[in-house]
Protein backbone atom coordinates (compact mmCIF):
# COMPACT_ATOMS: atom_id res chain seq x y z
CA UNK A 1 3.39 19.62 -6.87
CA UNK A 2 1.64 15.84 -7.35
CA UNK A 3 2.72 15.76 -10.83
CA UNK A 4 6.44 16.60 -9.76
CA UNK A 5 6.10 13.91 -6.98
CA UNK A 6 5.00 11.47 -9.55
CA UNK A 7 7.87 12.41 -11.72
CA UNK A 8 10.46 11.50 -9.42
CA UNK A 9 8.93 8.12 -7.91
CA UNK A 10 7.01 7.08 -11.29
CA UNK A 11 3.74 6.30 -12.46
CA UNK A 12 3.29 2.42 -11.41
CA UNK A 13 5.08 3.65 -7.63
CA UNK A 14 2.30 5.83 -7.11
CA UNK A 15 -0.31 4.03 -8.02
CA UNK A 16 1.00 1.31 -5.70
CA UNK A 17 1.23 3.72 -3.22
CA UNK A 18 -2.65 4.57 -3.59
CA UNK A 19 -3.47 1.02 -3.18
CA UNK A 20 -1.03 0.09 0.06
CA UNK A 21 -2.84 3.42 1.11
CA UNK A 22 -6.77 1.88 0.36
CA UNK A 23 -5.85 -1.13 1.86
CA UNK A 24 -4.97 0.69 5.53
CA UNK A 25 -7.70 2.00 5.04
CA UNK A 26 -10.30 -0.40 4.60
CA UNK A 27 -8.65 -2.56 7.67
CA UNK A 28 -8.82 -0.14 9.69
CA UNK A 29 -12.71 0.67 8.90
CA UNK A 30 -12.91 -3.64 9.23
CA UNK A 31 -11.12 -3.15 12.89
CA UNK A 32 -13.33 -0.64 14.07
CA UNK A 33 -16.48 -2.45 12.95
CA UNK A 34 -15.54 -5.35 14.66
CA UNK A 35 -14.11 -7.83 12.09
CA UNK A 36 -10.95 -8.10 14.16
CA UNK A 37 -8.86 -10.71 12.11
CA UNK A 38 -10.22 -10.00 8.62
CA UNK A 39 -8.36 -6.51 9.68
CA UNK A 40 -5.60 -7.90 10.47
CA UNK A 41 -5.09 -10.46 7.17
CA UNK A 42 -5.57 -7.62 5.53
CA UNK A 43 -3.08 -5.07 6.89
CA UNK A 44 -0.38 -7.57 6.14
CA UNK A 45 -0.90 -6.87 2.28
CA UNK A 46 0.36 -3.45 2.92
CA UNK A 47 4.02 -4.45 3.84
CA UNK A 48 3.90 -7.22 1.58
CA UNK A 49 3.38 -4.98 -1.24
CA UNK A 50 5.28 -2.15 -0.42
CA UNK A 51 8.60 -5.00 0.25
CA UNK A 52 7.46 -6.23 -3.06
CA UNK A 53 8.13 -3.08 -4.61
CA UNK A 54 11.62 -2.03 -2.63
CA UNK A 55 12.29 -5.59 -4.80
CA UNK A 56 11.49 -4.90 -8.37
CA UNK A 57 12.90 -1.38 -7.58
CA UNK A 58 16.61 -2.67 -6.34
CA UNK A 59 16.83 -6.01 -8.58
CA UNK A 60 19.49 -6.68 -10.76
């Protein structure tokens, strides 16, 4: 089942995908500790990445 999921979106997509998915995690774990803003710099990379990808995906 993974390895047909990584078939269709590719190899580079899902490791992206692990690392948009590490970095929610680790601001949310910096939220709930109490490092507020480092949290929040942080969970912009997520979108950032993740439009940086619909990008190189739909380029021409």
């Amino acid at each position: 089942m993974l390895k047909n999921f990584i078939g269709k979106i590719g190899t580079m997509s899902f490791i992206m995908l692990l690392v948009v998915l590490s970095i929610i995690i680790v601001s949310e774990y910096l939220f709930l500790t109490g490092n507020k803003l480092e949290a929040i710099f942080i969970a912009f990379w997520a979108p950032t990445i993740l439009g940086f990808m619909n990008y190189l995906k739909y380029r021409k």
